[in-house]
Protein backbone atom coordinates (compact mmCIF):
# COMPACT_ATOMS: atom_id res chain seq x y z
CA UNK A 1 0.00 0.00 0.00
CA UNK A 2 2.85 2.40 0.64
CA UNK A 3 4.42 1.93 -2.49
CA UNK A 4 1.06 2.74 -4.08
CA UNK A 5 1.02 5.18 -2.08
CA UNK A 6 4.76 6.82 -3.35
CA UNK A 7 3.82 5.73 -6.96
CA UNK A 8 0.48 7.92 -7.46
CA UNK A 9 2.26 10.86 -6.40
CA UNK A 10 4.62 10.35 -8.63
CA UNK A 11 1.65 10.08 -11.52
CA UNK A 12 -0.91 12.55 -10.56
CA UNK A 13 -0.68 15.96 -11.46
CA UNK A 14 0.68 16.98 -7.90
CA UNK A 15 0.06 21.19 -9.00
CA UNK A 16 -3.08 20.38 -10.75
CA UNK A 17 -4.81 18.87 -7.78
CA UNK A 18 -3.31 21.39 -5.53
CA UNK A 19 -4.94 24.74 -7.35
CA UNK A 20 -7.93 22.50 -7.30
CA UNK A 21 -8.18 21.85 -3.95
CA UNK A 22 -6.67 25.48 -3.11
CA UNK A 23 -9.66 26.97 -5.25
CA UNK A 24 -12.44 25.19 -2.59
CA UNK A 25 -9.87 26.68 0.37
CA UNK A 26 -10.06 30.06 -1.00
CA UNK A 27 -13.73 30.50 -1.61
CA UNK A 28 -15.47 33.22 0.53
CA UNK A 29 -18.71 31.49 -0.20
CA UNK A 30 -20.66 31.14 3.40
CA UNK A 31 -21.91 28.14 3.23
CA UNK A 32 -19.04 26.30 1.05
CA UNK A 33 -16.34 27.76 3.57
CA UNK A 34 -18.61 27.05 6.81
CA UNK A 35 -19.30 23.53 5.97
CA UNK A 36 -15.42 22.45 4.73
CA UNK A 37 -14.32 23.88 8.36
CA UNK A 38 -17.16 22.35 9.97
CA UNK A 39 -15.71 19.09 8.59
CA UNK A 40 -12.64 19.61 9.18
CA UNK A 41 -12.79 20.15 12.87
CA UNK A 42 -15.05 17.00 13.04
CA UNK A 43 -12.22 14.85 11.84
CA UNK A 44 -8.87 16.56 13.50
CA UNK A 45 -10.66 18.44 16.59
CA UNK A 46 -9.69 21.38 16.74
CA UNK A 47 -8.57 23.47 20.16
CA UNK A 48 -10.53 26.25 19.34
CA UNK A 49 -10.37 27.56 23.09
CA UNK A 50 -6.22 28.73 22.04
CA UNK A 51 -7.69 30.91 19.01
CA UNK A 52 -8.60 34.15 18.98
CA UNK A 53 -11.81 34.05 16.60
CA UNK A 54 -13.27 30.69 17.84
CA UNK A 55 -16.48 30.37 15.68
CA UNK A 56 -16.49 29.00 11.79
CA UNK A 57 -18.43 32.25 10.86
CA UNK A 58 -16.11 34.35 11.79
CA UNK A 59 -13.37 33.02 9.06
CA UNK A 60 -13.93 34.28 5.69
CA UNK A 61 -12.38 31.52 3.85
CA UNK A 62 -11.04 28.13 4.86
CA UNK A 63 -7.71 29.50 4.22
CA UNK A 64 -8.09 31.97 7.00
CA UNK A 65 -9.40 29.24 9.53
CA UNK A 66 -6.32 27.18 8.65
CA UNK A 67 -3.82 29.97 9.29
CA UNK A 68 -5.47 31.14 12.55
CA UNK A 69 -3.70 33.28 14.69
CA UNK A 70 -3.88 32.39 18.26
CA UNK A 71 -4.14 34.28 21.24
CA UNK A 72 -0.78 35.47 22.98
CA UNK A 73 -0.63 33.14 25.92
CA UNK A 74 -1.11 29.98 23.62
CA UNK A 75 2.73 30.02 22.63
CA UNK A 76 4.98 31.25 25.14
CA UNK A 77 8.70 31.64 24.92
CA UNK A 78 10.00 29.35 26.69
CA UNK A 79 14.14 29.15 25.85
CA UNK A 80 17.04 30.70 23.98
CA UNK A 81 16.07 28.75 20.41
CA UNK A 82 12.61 27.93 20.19
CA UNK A 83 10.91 25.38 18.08
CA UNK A 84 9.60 27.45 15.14
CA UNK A 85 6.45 25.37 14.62
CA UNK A 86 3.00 23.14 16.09
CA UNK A 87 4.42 19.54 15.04
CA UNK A 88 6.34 16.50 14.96
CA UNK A 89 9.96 16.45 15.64
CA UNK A 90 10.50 14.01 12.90
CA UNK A 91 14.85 14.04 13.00
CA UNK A 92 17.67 15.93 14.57
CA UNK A 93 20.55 15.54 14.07
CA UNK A 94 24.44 16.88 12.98
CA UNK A 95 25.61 18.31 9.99
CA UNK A 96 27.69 15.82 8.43
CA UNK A 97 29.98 16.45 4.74
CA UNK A 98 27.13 19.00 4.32
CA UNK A 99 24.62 16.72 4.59
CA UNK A 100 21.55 16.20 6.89
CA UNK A 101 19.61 13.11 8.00
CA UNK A 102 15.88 12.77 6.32
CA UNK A 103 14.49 9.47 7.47
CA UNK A 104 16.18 5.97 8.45
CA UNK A 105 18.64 5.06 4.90
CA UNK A 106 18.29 8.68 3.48
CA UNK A 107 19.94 11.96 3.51
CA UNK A 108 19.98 14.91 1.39
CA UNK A 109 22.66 17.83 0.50
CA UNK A 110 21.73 20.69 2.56
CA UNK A 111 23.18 23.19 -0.23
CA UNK A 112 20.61 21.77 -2.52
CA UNK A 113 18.24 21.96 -0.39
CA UNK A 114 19.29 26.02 0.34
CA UNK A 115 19.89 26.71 -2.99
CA UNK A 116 23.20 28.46 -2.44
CA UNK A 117 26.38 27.10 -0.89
CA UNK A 118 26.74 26.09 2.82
CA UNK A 119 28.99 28.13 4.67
CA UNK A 120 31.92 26.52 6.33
CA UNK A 121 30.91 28.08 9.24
CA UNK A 122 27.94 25.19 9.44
CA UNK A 123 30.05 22.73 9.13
CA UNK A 124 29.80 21.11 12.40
CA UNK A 125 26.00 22.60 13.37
CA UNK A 126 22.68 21.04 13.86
CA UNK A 127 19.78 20.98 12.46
CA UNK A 128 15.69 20.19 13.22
CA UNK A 129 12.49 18.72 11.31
CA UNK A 130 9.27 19.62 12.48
CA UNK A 131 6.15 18.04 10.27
CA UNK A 132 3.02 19.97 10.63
CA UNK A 133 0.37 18.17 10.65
CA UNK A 134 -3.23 19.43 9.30
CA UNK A 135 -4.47 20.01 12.77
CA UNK A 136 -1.19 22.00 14.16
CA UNK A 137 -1.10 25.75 13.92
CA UNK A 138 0.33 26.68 10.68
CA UNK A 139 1.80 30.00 11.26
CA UNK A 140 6.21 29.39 11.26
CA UNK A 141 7.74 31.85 13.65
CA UNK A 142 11.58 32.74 14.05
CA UNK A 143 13.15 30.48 16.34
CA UNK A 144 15.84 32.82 18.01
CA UNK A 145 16.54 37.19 17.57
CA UNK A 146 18.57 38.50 14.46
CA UNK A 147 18.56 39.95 10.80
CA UNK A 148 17.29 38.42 7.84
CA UNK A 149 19.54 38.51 5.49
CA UNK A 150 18.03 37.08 2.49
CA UNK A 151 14.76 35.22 1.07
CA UNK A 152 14.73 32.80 -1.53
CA UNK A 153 11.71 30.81 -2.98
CA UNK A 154 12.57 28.09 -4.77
CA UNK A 155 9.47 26.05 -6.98
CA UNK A 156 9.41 22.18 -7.14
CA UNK A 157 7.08 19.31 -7.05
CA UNK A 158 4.77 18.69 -4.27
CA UNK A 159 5.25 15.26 -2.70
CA UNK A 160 3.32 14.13 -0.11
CA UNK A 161 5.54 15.13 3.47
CA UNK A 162 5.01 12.35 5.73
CA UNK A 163 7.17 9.75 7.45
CA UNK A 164 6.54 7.09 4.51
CA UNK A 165 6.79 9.47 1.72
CA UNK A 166 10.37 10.88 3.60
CA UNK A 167 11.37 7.29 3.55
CA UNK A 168 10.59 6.02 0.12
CA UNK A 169 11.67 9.30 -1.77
CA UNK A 170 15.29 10.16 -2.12
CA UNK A 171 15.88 13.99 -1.57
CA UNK A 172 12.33 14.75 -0.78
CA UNK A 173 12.60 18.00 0.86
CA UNK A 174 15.11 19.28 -2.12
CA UNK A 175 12.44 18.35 -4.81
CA UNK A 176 9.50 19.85 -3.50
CA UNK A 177 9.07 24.32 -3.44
CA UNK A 178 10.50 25.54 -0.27
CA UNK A 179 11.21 28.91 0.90
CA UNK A 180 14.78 29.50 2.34
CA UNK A 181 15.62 32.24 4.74
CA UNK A 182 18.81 32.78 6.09
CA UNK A 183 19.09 34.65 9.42
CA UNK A 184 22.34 35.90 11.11
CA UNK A 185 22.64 36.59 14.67
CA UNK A 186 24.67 37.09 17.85
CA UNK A 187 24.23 33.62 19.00
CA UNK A 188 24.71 31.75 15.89
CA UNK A 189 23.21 32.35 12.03
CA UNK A 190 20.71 29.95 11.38
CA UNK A 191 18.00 28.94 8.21
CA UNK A 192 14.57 28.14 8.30
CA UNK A 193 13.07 26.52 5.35
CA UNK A 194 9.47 26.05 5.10
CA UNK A 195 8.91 23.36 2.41
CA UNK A 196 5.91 22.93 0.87
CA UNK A 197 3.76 19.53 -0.11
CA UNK A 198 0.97 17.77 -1.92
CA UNK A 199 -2.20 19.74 -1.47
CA UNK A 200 -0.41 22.92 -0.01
CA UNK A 201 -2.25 25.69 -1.76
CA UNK A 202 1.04 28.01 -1.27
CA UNK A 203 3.59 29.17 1.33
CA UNK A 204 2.64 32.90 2.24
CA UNK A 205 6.05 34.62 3.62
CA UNK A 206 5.18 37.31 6.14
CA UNK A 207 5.97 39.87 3.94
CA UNK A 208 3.21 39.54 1.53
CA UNK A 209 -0.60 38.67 1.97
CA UNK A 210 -0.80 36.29 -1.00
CA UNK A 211 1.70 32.66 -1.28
CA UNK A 212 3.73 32.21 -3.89
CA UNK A 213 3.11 31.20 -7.40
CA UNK A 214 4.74 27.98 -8.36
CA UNK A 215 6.48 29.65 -11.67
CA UNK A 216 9.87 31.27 -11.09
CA UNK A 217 12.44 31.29 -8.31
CA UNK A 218 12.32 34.19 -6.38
CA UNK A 219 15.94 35.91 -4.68
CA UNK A 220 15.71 38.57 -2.05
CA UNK A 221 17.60 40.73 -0.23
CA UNK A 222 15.58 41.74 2.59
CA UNK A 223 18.61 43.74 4.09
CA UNK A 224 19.62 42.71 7.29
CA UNK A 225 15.90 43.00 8.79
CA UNK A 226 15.79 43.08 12.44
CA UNK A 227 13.17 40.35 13.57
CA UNK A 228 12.64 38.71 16.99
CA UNK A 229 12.21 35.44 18.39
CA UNK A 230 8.70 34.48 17.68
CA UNK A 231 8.09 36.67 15.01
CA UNK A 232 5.94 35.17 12.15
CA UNK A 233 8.16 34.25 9.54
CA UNK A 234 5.79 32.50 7.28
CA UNK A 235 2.37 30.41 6.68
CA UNK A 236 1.25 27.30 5.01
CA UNK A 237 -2.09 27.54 3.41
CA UNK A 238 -2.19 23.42 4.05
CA UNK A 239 0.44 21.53 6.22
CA UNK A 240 4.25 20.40 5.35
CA UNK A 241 7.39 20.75 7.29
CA UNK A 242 9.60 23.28 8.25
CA UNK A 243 13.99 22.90 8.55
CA UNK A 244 16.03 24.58 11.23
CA UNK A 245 19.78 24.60 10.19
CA UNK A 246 22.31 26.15 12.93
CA UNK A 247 25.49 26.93 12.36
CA UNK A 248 26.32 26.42 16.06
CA UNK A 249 26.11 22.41 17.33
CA UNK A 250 23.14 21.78 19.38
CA UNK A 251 22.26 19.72 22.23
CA UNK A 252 19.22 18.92 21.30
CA UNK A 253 16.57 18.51 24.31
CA UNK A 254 13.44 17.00 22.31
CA UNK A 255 13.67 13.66 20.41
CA UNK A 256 12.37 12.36 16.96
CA UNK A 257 8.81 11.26 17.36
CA UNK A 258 7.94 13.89 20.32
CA UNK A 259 5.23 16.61 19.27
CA UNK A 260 6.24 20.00 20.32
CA UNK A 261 4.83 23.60 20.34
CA UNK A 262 5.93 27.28 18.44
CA UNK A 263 8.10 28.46 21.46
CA UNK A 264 9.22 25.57 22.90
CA UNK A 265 12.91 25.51 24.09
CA UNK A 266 15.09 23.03 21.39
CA UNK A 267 18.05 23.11 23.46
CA UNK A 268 19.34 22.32 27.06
């Protein structure tokens, strides 16, 4: 079944089905959006008592259920790098020939997944999966202070982002679109990469109140912009994963398989 599973979404037209579906998610039309949310919080039950608007009718799309915000005590900073994201710590691990684990008999090339070349100065660093899963908050918040250096969007396919998918698909995360952002800072530069999958009607960077189009890469400078820890850095209009990659080495205090909150202390 999970072969199947890996060979369909190798078939099916993964950007076809995901304007499709992303067409019903941005509708504004009462009833349509009401009744998609309704079922949505049947199946995944949903904590509405940690959002701020806590009624269906108060969304105007099912986009802007999905990206909820929350209200300020839900996520509280709890450490000196936070966990950027509602998920599943799904691998840590060390940076090793430039390289970075993604499930049991597969790794990938971490410049390939940046898009640029990996500094020396990462060498011996870290780095962090978190899988969002469609009933986690989908907002992606800086992890630690600093100044964001650069932005880049890169387009790609849209596999499935799951634990079988990771396993049966060499390079997953550096075939499907991702956004990369590269953030330096007193206590160690660091990336986040947001990566987009199957179904994901678009990553929308904080910047901007639209996601991106899956057509052309997209370079930045955004000019050494100041943010702070657990400042919104991004959403996903549908769930994926999201890459922390520190240049400093990390004792890591959460484990693969443990879920974890946005502001959650990473490291002892």
């Amino acid at each position: 079944m999970t072969r199947l599973f890996i060979l369909l979404q190798y078939l099916i037209p993964q950007h076809l089905l995901s304007r499709c579906i992303g067409y019903v998610a941005r509708s504004e039309i009462p009833w349509l959006k009401n009744f998609v949310i309704k079922q949505f919080d049947g199946i995944y039950k949903i904590d509405w008592a940690v959002a701020i608007r806590k009624d269906p009718e108060q969304y105007v799309s099912f986009n802007d259920f999905f990206t909820r915000a929350l209200i300020k005590e839900a996520r509280p900073l709890t450490g000196r790098l936070v966990s950027p994201a509602d998920g599943l710590v799904s691998v840590t691990g060390d940076i090793k020939q430039q390289r970075a684990i993604q499930a049991k008999g597969h790794d990938y090339s971490i410049p390939q997944l940046l898009g640029e070349a990996l500094p020396e100065s990462f060498n011996n660093g870290s780095f962090l999966t978190v899988y969002l899963a469609p009933s986690d908050y989908h907002r992606v918040h800086f992890p630690q202070q600093g100044a964001l250096q650069t932005a880049r969007y890169i387009p790609g396919a849209l596999f499935s982002v799951n634990q079988a998918t990771a396993t049966h698909v060499p390079g997953l995360f550096t075939r499907n679109e991702r956004l990369v952002l590269r953030i330096t800072s007193s206590a160690g530069d660091y990336y986040l990469v947001l990566i987009g999958a199957m179904i994901v009607a678009g990553i929308q960077p904080f910047w901007d109140s639209e996601p991106f189009k899956a057509q052309q890469p997209i370079d930045r400078s955004m000019q050494a912009l100041a943010v702070d820890q657990g400042q919104e850095a991004g959403r996903f209009l549908l769930g994926s994963t999201a890459i922390l990659i520190t240049q400093a080495n990390q004792n890591w205090c959460v484990t693969p398989g443990s879920t974890i909150k946005m502001g959650q202390t990473l490291v002892n």
